[in-house]
C-alpha atoms as a PDB file:
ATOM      1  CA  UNK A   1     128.990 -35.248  38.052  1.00  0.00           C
ATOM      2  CA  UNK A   2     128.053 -36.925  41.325  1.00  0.00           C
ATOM      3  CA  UNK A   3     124.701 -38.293  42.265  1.00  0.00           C
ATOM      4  CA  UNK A   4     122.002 -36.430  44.756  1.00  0.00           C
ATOM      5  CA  UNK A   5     123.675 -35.249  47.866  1.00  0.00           C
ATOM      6  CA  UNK A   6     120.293 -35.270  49.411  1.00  0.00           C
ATOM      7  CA  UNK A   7     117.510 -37.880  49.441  1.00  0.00           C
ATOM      8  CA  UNK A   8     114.885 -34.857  49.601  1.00  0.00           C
ATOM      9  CA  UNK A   9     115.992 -33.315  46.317  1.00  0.00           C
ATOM     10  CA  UNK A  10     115.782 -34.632  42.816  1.00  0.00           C
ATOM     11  CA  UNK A  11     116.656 -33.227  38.631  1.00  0.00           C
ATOM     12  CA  UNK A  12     115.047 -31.647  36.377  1.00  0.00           C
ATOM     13  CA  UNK A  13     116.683 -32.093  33.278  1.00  0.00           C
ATOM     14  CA  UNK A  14     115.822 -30.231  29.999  1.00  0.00           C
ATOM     15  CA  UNK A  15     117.363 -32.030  26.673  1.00  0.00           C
ATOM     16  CA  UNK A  16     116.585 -32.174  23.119  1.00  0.00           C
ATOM     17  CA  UNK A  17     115.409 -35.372  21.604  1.00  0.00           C
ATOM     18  CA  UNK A  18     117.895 -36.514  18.807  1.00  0.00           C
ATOM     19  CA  UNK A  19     115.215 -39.068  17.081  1.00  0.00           C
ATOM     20  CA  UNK A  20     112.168 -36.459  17.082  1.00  0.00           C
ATOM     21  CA  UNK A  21     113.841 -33.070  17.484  1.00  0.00           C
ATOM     22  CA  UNK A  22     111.503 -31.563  20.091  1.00  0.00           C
ATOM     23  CA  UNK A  23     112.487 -30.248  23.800  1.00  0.00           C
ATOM     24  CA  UNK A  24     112.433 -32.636  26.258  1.00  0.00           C
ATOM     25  CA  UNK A  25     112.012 -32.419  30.293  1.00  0.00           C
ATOM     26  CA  UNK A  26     112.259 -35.493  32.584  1.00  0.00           C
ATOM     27  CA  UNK A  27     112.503 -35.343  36.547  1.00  0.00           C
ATOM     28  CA  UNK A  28     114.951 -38.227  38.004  1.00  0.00           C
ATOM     29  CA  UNK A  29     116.536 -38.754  41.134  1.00  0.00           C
ATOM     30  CA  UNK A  30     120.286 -39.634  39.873  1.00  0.00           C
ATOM     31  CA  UNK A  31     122.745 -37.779  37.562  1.00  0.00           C
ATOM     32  CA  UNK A  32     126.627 -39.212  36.573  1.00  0.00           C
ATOM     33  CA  UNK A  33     128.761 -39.862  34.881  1.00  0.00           C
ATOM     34  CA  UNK A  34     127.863 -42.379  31.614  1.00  0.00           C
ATOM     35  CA  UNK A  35     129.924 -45.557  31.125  1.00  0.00           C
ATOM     36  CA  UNK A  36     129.755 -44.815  26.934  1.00  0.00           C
ATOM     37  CA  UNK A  37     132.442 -41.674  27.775  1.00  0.00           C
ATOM     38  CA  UNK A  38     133.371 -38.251  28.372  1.00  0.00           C
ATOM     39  CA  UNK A  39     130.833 -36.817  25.815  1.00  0.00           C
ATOM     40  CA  UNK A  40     127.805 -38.554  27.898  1.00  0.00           C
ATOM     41  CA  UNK A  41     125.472 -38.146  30.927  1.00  0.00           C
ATOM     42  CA  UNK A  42     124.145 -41.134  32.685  1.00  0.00           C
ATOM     43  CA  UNK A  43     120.457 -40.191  33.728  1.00  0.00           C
ATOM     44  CA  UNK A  44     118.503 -42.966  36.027  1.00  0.00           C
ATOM     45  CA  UNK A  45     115.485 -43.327  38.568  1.00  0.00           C
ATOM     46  CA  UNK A  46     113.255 -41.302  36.796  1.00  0.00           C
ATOM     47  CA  UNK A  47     109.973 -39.724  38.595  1.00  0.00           C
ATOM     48  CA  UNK A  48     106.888 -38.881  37.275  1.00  0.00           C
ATOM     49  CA  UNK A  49     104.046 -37.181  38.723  1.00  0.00           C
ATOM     50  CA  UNK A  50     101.105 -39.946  38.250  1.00  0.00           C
ATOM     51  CA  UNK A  51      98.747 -39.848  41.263  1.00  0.00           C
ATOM     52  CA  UNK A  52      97.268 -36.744  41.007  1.00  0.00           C
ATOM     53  CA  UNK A  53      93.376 -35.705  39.861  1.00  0.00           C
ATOM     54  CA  UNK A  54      94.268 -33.762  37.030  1.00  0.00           C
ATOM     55  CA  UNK A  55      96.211 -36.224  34.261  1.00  0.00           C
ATOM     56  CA  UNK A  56      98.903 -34.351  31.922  1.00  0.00           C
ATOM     57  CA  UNK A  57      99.341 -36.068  28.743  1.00  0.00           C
ATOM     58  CA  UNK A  58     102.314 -35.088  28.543  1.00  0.00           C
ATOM     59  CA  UNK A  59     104.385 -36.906  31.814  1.00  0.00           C
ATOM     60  CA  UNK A  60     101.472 -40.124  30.798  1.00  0.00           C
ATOM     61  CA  UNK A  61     103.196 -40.136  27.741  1.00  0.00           C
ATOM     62  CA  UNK A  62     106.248 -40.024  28.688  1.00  0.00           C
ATOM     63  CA  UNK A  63     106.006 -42.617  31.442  1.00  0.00           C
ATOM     64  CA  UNK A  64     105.335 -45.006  29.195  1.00  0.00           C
ATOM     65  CA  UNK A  65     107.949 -44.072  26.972  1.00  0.00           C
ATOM     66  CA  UNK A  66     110.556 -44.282  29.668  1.00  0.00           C
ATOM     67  CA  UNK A  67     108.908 -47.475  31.501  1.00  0.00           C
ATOM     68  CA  UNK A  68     111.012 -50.144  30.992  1.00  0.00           C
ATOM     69  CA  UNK A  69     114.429 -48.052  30.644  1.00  0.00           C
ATOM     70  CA  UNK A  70     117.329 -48.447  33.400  1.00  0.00           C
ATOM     71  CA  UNK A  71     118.824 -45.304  32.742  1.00  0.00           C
ATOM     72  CA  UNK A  72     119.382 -43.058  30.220  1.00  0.00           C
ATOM     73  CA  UNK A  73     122.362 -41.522  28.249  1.00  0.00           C
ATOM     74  CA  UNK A  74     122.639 -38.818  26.998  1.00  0.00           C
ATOM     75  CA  UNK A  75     124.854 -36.364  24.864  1.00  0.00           C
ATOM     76  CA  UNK A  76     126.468 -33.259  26.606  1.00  0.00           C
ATOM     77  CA  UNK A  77     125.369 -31.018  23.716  1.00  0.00           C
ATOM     78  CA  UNK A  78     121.706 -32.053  23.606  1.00  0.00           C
ATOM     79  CA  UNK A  79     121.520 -31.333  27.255  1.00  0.00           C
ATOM     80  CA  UNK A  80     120.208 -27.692  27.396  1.00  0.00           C
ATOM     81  CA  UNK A  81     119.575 -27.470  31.402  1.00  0.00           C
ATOM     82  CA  UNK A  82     119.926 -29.515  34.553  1.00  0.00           C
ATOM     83  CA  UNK A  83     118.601 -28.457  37.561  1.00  0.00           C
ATOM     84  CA  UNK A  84     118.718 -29.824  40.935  1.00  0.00           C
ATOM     85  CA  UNK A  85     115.236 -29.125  43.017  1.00  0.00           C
ATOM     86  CA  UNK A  86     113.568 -29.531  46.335  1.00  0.00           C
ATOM     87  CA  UNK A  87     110.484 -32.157  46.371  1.00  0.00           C
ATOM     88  CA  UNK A  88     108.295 -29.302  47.058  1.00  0.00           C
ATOM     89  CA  UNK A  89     109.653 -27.334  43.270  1.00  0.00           C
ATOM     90  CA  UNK A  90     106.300 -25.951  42.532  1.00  0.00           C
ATOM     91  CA  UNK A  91     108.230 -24.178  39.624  1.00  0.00           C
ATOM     92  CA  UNK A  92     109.333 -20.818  39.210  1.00  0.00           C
ATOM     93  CA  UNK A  93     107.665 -18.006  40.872  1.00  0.00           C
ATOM     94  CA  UNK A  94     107.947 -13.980  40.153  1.00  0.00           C
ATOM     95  CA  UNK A  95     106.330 -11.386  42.642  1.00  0.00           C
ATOM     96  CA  UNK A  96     105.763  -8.813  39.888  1.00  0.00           C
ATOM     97  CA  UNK A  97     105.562 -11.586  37.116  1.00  0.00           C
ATOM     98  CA  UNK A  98     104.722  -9.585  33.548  1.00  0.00           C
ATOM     99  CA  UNK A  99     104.340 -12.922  31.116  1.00  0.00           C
ATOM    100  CA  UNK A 100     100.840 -12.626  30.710  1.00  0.00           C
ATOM    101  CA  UNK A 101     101.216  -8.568  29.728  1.00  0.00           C
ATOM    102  CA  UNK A 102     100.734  -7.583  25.562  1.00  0.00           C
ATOM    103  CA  UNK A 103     102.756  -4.636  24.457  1.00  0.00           C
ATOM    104  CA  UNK A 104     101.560  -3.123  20.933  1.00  0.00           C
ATOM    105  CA  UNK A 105     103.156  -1.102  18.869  1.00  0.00           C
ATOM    106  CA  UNK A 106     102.978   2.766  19.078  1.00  0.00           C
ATOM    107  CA  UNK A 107     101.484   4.051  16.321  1.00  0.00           C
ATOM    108  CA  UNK A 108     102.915   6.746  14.859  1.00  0.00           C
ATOM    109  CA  UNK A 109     100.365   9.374  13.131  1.00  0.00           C
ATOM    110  CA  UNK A 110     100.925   9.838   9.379  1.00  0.00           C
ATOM    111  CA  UNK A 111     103.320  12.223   7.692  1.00  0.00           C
END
């Protein structure tokens, strides 16, 4: 893998964590190749989104997880998703978006 072609883009990468077993998502600037092997991803400048208003535990808590760490590497098979985004990524949007929609059951009138 090479690093960012473009200094106006960045990764979102989605992994699960091997020492807690939940989902993972972290936002960093450079992707390649790990010096631990074929099996690894080397994952390094990592950004979080600290200066706003409104503070998400989550990305606190992580920023002070991944404070003092170089870079980070990680297994190809606990990588579920990379994705490489625009600095303006707002996140996915739908015009006729239906997540928010219930469905229930028909019910069926008794024999």
């Amino acid at each position: 893998m090479a690093s960012s072609k473009s200094k106006d883009s960045f990764y979102v990468i989605t992994y699960r964590d091997a020492e807690k077993g939940e989902v993972i998502t972290l936002k960093a600037k450079h992707i390649g190749d790990s010096s631990l092997g074929l099996s690894f991803i080397c994952v390094s400048d990592f950004i979080f989104n600290l200066d706003g208003v409104v503070v998400n535990p989550t990305e606190e808590h992580l920023s002070k997880r991944f404070e003092n760490i170089k870079s980070l590497h990680l297994g190809i098979y606990s990588v579920i998703s990379i994705e490489e985004v625009g600095l303006e990524h707002k996140g996915l949007n739908f015009k006729r978006d239906r997540s928010n929609l219930v469905f229930f059951p028909k019910e069926t009138p008794p024999n």
